[in-house]
Protein backbone atom coordinates (compact mmCIF):
# COMPACT_ATOMS: atom_id res chain seq x y z
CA UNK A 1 204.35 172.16 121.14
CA UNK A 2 207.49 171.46 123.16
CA UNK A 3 207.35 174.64 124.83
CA UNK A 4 203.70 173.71 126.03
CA UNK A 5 205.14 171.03 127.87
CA UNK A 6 207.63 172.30 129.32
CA UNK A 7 205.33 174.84 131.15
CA UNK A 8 202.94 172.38 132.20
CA UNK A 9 205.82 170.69 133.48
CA UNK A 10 207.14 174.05 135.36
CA UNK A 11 204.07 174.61 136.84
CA UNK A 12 203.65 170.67 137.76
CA UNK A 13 206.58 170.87 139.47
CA UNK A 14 205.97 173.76 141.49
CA UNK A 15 202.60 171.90 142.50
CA UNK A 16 200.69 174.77 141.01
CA UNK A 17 198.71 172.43 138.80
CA UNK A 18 198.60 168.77 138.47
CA UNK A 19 198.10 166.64 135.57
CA UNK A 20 195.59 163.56 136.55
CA UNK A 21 196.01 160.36 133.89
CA UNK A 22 193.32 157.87 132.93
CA UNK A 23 193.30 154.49 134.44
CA UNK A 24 194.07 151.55 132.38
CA UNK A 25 195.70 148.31 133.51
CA UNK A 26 198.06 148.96 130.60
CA UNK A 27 200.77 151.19 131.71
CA UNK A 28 201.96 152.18 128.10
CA UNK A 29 197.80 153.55 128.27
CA UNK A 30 197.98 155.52 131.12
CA UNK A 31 201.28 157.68 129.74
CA UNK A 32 199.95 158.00 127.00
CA UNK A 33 196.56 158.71 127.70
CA UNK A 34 195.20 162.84 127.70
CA UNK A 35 195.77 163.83 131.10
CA UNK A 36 192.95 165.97 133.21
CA UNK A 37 194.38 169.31 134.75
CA UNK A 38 193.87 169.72 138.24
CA UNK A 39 194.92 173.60 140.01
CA UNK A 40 195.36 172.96 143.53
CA UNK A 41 193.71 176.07 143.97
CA UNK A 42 190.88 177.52 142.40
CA UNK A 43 191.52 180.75 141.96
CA UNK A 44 193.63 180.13 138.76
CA UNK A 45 190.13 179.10 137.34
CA UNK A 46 188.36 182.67 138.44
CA UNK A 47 191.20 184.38 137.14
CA UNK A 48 190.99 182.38 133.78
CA UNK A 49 187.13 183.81 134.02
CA UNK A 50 185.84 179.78 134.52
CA UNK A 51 182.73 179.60 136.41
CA UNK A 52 182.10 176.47 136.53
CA UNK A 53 180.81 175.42 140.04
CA UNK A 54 180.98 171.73 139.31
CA UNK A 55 184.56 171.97 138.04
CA UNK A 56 185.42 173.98 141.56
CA UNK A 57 183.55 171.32 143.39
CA UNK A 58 186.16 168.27 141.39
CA UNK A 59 189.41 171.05 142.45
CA UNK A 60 188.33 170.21 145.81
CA UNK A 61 187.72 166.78 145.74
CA UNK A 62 191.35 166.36 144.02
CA UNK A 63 193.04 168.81 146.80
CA UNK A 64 191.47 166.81 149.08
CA UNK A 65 192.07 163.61 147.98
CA UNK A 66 195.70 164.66 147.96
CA UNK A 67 195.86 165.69 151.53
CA UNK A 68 194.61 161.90 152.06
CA UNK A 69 198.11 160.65 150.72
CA UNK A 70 197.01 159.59 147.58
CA UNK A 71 199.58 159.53 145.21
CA UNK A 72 198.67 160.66 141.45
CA UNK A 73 198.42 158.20 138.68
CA UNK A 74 200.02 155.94 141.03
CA UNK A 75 196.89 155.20 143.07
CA UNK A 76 194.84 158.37 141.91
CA UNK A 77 193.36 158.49 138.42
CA UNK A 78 190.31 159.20 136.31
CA UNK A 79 188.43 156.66 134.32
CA UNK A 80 186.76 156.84 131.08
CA UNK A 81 185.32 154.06 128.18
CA UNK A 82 183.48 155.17 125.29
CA UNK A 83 181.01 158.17 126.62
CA UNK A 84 181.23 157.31 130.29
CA UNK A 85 183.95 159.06 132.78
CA UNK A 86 184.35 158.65 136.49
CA UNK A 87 185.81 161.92 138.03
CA UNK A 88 188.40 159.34 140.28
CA UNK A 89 189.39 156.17 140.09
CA UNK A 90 191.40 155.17 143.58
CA UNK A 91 193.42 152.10 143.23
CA UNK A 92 194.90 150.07 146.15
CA UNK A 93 197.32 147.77 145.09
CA UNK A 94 196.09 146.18 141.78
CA UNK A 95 192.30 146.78 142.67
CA UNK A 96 189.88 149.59 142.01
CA UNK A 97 189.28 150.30 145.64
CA UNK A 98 186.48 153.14 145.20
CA UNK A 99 184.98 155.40 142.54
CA UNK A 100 184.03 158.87 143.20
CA UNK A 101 181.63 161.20 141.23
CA UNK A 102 181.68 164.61 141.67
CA UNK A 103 178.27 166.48 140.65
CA UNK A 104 177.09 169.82 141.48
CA UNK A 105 172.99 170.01 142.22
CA UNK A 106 170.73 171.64 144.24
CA UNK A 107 168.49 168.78 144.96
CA UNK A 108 168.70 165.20 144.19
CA UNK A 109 166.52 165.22 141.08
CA UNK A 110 168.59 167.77 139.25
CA UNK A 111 171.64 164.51 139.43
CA UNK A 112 171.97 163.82 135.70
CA UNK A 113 171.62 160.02 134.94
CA UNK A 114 174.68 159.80 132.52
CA UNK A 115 176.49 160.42 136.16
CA UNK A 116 174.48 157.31 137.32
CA UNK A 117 175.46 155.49 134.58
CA UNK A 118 179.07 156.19 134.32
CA UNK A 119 179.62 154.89 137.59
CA UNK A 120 177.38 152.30 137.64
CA UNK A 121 179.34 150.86 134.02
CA UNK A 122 182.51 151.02 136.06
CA UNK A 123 181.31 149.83 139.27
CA UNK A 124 180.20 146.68 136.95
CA UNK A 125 183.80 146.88 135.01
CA UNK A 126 185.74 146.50 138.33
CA UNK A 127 183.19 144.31 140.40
């Protein structure tokens, strides 16, 4: 178990892959919360055979969101209560500044409506 850690710690610090933590307004939460893995490039998914275009899509997002300045689980996070998750949670300060949902579809009928409703229970949580 230790030795798990310590690689996802090796490769954190060498900015390979980043771990993403869940929002709470509880600190001890957030640290001790499971954290989402993000590679800041997806090829380490392709070569793990993962094909999932929606998971490529939320790689993206996260690079980008990096390039923005945002600083992870500082102002950067995910968010998820009960069922519902929010792909990232951007804080400013001590407010939830925006919520972004990452979905991949062809058209917008194909949008699932638990990805409505996730953000639309924490767009209600955070006003």
């Amino acid at each position: 178990k230790n030795t798990i850690y310590s690689y996802l710690e090796y490769l954190n610090d060498s900015m390979i892959l980043y771990q993403l933590r869940k929002f709470s307004r509880s600190y001890k939460e957030v640290y001790q919360s499971i954290p989402k893995m993000y590679f800041v490039d997806n090829g380490f998914l392709l070569i793990q055979g993962i094909k999932d275009i929606g998971r490529f899509m939320e790689g993206v997002v996260f690079v980008d969101l990096l390039r923005k300045g945002f600083k992870i689980n500082r102002d950067l996070f995910y968010y998820k209560k009960n069922e519902h998750e929010v792909d990232f949670l951007i804080r400013g300060g001590t407010e939830v500044k925006q919520l972004i949902q990452v979905t991949y579809a062809s058209g917008k009928d194909e949008i699932e409506k638990r990805e409505f409703k996730s953000l639309i229970k924490a767009s209600n949580e955070f006003g």
